[in-house]
C-alpha atoms as a PDB file:
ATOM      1  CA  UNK A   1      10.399  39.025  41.416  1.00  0.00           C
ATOM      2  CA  UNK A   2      13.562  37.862  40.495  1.00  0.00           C
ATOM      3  CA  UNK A   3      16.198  39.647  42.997  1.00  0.00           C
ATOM      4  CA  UNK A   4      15.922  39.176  46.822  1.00  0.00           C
ATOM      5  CA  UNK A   5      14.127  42.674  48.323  1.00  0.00           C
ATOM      6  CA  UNK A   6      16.504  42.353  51.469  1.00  0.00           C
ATOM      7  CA  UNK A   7      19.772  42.673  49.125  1.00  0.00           C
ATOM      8  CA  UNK A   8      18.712  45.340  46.437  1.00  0.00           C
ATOM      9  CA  UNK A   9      21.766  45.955  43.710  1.00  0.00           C
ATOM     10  CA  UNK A  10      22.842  49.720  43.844  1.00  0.00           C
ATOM     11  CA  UNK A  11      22.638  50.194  40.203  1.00  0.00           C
ATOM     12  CA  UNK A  12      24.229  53.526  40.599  1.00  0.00           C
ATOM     13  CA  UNK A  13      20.859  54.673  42.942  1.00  0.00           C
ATOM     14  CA  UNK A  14      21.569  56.010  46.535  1.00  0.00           C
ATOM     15  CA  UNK A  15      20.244  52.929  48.877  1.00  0.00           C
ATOM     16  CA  UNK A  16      17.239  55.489  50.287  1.00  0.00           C
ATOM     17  CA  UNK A  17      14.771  57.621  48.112  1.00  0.00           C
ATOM     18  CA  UNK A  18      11.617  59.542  48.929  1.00  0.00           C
ATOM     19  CA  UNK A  19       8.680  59.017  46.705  1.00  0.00           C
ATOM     20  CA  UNK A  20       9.421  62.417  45.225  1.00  0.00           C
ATOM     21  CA  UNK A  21      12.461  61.167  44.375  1.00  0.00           C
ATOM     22  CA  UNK A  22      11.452  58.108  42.900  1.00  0.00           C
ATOM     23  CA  UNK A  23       9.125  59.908  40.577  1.00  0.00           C
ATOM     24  CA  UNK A  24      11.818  61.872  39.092  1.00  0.00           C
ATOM     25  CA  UNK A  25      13.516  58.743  38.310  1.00  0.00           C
ATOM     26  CA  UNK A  26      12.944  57.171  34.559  1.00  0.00           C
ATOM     27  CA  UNK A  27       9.506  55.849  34.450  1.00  0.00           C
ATOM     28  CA  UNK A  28      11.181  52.228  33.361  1.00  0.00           C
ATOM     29  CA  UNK A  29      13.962  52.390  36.627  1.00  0.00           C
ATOM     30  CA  UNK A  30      11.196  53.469  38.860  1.00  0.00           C
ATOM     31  CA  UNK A  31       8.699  50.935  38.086  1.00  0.00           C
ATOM     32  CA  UNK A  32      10.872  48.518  39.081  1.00  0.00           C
ATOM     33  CA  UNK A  33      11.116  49.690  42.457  1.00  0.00           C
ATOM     34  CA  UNK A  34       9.689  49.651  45.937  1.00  0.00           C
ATOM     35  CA  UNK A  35      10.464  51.397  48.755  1.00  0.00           C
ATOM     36  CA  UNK A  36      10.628  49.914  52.656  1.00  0.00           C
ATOM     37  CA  UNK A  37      11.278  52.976  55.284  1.00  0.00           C
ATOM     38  CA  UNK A  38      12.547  54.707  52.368  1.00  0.00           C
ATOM     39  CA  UNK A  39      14.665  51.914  51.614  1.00  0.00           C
ATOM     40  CA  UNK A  40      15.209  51.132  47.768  1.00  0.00           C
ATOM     41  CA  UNK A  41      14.451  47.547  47.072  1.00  0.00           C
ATOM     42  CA  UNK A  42      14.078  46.450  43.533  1.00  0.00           C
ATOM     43  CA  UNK A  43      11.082  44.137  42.356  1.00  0.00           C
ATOM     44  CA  UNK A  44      12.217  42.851  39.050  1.00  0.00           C
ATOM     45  CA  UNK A  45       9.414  42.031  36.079  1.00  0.00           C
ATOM     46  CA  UNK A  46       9.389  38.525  35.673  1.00  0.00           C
ATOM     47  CA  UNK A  47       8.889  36.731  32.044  1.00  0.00           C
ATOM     48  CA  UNK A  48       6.070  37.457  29.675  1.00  0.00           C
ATOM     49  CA  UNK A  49       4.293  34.259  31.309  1.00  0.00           C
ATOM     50  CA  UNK A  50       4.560  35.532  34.822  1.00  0.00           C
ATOM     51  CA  UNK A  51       2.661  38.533  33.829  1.00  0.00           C
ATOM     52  CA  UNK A  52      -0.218  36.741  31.939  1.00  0.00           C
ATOM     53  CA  UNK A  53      -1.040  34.605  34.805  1.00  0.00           C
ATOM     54  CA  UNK A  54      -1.213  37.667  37.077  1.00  0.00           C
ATOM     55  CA  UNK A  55      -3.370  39.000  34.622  1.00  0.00           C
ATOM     56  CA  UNK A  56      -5.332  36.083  34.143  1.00  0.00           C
ATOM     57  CA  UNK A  57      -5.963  35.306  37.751  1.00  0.00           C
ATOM     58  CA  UNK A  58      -6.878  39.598  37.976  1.00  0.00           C
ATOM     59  CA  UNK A  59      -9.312  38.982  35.069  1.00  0.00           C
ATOM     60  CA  UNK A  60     -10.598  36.239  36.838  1.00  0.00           C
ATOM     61  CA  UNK A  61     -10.928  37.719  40.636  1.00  0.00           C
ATOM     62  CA  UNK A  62     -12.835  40.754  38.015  1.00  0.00           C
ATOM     63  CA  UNK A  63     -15.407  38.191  37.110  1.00  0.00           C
ATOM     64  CA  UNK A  64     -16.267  37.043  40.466  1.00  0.00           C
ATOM     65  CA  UNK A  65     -16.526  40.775  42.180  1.00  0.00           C
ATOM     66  CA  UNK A  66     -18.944  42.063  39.216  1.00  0.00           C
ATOM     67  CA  UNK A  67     -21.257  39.042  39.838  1.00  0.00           C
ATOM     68  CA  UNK A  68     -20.671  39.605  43.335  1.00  0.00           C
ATOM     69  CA  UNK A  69     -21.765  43.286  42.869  1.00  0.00           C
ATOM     70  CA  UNK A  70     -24.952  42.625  41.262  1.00  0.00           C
ATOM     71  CA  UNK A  71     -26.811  42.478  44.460  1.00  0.00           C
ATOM     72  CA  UNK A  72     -26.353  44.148  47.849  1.00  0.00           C
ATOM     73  CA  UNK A  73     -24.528  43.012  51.068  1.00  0.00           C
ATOM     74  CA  UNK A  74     -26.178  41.141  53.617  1.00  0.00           C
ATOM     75  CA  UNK A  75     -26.771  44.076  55.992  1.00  0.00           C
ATOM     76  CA  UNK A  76     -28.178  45.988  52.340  1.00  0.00           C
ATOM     77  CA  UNK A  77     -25.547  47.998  51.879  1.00  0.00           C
ATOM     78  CA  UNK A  78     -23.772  48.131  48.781  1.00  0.00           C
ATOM     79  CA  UNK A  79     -20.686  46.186  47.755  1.00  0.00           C
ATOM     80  CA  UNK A  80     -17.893  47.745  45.148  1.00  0.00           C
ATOM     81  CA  UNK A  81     -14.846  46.754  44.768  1.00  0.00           C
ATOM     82  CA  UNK A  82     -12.087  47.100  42.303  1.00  0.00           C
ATOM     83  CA  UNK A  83      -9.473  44.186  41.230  1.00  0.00           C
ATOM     84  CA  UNK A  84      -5.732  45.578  39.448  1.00  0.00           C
ATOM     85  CA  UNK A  85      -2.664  44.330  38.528  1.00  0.00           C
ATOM     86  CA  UNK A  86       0.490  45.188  39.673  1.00  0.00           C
ATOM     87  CA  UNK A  87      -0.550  48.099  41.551  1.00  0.00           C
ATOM     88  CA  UNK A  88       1.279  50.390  44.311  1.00  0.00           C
ATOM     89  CA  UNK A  89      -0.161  49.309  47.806  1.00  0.00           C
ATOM     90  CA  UNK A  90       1.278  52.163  50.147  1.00  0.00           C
ATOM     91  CA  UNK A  91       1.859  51.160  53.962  1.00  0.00           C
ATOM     92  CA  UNK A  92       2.839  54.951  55.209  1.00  0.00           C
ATOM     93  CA  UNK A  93       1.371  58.341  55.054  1.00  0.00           C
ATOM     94  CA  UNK A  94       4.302  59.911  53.245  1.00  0.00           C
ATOM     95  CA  UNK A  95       4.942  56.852  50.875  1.00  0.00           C
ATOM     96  CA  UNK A  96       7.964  55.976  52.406  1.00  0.00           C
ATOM     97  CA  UNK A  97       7.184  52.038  52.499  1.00  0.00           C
ATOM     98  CA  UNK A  98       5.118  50.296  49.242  1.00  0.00           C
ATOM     99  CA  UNK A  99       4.684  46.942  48.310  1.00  0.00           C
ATOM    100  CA  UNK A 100       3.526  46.406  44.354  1.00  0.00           C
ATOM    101  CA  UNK A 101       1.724  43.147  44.289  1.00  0.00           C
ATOM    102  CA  UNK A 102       1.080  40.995  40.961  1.00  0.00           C
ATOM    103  CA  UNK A 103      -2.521  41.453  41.583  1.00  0.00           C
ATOM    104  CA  UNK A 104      -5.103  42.850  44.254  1.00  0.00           C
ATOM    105  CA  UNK A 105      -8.863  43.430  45.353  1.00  0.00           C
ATOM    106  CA  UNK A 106      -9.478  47.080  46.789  1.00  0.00           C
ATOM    107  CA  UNK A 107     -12.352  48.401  48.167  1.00  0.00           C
ATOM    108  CA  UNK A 108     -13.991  51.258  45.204  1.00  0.00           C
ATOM    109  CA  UNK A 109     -12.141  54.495  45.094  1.00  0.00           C
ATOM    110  CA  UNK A 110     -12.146  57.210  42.919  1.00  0.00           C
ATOM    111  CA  UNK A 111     -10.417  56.810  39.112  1.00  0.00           C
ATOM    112  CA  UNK A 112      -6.615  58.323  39.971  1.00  0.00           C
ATOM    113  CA  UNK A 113      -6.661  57.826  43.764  1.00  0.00           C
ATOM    114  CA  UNK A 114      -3.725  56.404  45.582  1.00  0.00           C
ATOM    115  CA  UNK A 115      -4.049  52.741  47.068  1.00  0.00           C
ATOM    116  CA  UNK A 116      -3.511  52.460  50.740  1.00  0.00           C
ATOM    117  CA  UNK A 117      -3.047  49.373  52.770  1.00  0.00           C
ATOM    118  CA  UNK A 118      -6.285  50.119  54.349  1.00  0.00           C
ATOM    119  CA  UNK A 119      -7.751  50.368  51.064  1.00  0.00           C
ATOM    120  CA  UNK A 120      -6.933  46.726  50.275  1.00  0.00           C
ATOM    121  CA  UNK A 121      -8.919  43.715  50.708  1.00  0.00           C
ATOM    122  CA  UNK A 122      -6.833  40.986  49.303  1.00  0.00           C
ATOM    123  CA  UNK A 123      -3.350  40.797  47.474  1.00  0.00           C
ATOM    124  CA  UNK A 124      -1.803  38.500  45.819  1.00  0.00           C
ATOM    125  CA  UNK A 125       1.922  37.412  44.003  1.00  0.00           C
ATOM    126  CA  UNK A 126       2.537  34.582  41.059  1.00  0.00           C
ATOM    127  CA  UNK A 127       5.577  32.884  42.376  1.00  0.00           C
ATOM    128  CA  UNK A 128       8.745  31.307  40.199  1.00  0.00           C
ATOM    129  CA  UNK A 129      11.530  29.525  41.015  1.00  0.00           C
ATOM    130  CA  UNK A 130      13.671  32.366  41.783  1.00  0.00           C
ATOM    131  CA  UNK A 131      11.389  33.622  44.687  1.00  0.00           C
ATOM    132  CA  UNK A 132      13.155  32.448  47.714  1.00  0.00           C
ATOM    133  CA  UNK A 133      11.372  31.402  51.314  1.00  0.00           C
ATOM    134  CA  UNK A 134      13.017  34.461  52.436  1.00  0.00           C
ATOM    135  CA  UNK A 135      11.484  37.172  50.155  1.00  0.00           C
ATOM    136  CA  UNK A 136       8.108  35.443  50.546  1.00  0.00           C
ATOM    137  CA  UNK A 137       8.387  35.554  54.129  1.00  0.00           C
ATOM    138  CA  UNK A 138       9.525  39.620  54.089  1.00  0.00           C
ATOM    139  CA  UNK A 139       6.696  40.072  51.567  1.00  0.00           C
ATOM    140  CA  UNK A 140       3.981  38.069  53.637  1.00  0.00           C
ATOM    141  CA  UNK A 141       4.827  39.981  56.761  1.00  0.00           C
ATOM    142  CA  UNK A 142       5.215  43.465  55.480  1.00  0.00           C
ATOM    143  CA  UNK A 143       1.291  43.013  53.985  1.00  0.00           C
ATOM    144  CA  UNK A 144       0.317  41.045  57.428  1.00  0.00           C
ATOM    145  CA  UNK A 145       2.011  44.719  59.496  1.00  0.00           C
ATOM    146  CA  UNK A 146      -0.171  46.943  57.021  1.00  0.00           C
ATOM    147  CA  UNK A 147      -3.385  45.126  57.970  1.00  0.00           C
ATOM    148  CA  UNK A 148      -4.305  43.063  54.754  1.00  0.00           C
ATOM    149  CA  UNK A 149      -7.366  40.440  55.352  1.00  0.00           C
ATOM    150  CA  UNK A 150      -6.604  38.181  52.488  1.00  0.00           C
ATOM    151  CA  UNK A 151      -2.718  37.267  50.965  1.00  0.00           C
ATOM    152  CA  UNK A 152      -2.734  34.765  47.711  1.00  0.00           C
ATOM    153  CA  UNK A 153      -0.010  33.353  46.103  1.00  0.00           C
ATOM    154  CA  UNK A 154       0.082  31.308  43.040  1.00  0.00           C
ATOM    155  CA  UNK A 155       3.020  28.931  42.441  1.00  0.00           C
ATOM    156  CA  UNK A 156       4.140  28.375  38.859  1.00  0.00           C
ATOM    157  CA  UNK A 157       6.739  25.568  38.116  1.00  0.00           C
ATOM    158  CA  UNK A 158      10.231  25.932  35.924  1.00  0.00           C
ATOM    159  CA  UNK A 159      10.503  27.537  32.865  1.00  0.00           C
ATOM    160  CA  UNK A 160       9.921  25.754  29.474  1.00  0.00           C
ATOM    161  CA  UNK A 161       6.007  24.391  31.069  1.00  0.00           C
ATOM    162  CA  UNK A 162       4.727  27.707  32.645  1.00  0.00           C
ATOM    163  CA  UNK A 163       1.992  25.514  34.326  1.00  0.00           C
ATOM    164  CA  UNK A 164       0.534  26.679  37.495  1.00  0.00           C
ATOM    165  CA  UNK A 165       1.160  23.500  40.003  1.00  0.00           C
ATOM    166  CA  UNK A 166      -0.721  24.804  43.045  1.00  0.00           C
ATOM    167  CA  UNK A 167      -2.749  28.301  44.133  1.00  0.00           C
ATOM    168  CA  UNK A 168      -2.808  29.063  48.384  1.00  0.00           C
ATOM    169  CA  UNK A 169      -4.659  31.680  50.416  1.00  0.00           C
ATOM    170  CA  UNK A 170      -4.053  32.831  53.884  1.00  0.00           C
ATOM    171  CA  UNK A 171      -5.896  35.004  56.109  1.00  0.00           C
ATOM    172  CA  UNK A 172      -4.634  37.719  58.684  1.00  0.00           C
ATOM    173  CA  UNK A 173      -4.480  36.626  61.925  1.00  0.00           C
ATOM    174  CA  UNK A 174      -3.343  38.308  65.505  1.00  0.00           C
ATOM    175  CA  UNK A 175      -2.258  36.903  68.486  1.00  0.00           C
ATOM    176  CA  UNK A 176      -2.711  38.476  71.652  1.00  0.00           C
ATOM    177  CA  UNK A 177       0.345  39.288  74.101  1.00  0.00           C
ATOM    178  CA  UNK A 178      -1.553  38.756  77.318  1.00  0.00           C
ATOM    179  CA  UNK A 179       0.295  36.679  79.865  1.00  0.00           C
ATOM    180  CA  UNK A 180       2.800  36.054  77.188  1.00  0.00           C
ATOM    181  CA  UNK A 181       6.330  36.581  79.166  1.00  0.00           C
ATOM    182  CA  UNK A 182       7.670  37.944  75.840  1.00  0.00           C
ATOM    183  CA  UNK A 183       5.798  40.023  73.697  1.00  0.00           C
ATOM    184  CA  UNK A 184       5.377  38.864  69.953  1.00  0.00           C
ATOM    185  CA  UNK A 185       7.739  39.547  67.412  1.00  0.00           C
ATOM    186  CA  UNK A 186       4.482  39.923  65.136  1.00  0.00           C
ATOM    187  CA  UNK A 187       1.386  40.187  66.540  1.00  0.00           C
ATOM    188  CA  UNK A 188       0.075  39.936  62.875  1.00  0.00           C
ATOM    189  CA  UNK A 189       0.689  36.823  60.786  1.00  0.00           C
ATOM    190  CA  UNK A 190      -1.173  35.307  58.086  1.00  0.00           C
ATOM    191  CA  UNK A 191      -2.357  31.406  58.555  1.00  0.00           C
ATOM    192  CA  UNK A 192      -3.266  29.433  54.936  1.00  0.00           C
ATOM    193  CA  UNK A 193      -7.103  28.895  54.774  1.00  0.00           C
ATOM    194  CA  UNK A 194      -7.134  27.117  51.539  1.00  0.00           C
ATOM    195  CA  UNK A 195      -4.818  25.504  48.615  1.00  0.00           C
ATOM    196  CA  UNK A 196      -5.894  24.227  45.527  1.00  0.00           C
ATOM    197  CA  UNK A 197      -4.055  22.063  42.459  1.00  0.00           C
ATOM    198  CA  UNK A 198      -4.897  21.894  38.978  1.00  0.00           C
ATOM    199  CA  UNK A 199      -5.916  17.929  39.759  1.00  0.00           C
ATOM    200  CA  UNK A 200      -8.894  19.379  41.357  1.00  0.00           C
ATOM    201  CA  UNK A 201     -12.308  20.990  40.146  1.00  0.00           C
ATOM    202  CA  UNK A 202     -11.291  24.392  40.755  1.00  0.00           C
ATOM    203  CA  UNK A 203     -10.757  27.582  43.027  1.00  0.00           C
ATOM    204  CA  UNK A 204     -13.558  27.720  45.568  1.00  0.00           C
ATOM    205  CA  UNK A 205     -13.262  30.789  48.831  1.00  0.00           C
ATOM    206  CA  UNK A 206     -15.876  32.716  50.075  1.00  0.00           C
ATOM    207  CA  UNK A 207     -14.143  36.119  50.754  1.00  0.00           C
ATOM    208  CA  UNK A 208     -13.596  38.367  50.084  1.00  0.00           C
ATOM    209  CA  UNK A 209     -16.668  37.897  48.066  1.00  0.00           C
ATOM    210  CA  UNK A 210     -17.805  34.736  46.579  1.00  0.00           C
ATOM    211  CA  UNK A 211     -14.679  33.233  44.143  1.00  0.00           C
ATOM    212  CA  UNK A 212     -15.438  30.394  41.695  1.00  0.00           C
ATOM    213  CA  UNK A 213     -12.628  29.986  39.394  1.00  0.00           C
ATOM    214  CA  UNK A 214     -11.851  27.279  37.195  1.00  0.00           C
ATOM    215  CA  UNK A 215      -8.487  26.092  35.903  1.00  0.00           C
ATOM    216  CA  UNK A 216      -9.213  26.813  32.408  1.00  0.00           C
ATOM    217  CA  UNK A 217      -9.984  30.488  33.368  1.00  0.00           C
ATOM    218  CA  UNK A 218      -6.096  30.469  34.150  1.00  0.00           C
ATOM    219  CA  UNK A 219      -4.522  27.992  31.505  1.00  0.00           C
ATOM    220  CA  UNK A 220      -1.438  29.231  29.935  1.00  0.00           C
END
């Protein structure tokens, strides 16, 4: 994500579209979007290496939710769950507000089906240089208000290495307004739960199924 979602360039677009609207757009202008309250905000492709590590770490995530699959839940029932790249994660009914992160875990759901917040068990973004604290914060929040357990990110360093330098994951928290004398700003936040650098022996996290991921599974 290369342009800050809070100051989206007009590029000739009206600043608010429906998702009708967007569709009717050309499929390479409307990929490139998102939409906040109807809001156009543009999410930029980053370089050829930002995608393979999104893919990589989504190929990765793949391999840990098939083993995971193999065998049934603790209470017996059955565990499916599907892991995409740079997917549409709506956060309203009428499609008004989407996020598209790099890479997610989503409960099963039928080939074709729209992805809903509720739908989503874990998201994730590969961060560059050019993603400020500011559009990390907007991003974190906006997937903390639709109710997502699990937010990754995975922090690459300047261009000309392409070298991951550390991966972090934070779970949803909520904090509750009772005796407070001013009631949260947001009552859902995400906390980080676990951070791992290449010096180490790999990525180990229990949810939202067991993850064992080495660093070679996500060498450039």
């Amino acid at each position: 994500m290369s342009v800050d979602p809070l100051n989206a360039p007009g590029d000739g677009l009206p600043e608010f579209l429906s998702w009708d609207e967007l569709q009717r757009l050309p499929e390479d202008i409307a990929a490139e979007i998102e939409l906040w309250e109807g809001r156009v905000i543009w999410n930029r492709r980053g370089p050829a290496e930002h995608q393979r590590f999104a893919r990589r770490m989504c190929n990765a995530l793949e391999t840990c939710a098939r083993q995971a699959m193999r065998g049934d839940g603790p209470d017996g029932e059955q565990r499916c769950w599907q892991v995409e790249v740079e997917t549409n994660v709506f956060l309203t009914p009428d499609k008004s507000s989407f996020l598209t992160p790099d890479f997610l875990v989503r409960r099963c759901l039928p080939r074709g089906a729209d992805t809903y917040a509720s739908d989503v068990v874990l998201v994730g973004e590969v961060l560059s240089g050019s993603d400020t604290l500011k559009r990390r914060h907007w991003k974190m929040g906006r997937y903390a208000d639709g109710g997502i357990p699990y937010y990754w990110e995975v922090e690459l360093d300047s261009p000309g290495t392409w070298d991951i330098t550390a991966v972090r994951a934070y779970e949803l928290a909520t904090v509750q307004d009772d005796g407070l004398a001013v009631k949260p700003l947001r009552p859902a936040f995400y906390i980080a739960v676990g951070e791992w650098e290449p010096e180490g022996l790999g990525i180990v996290f229990p949810e939202p199924f067991s993850l064992d991921i080495t660093w070679d599974d996500l060498a450039f």
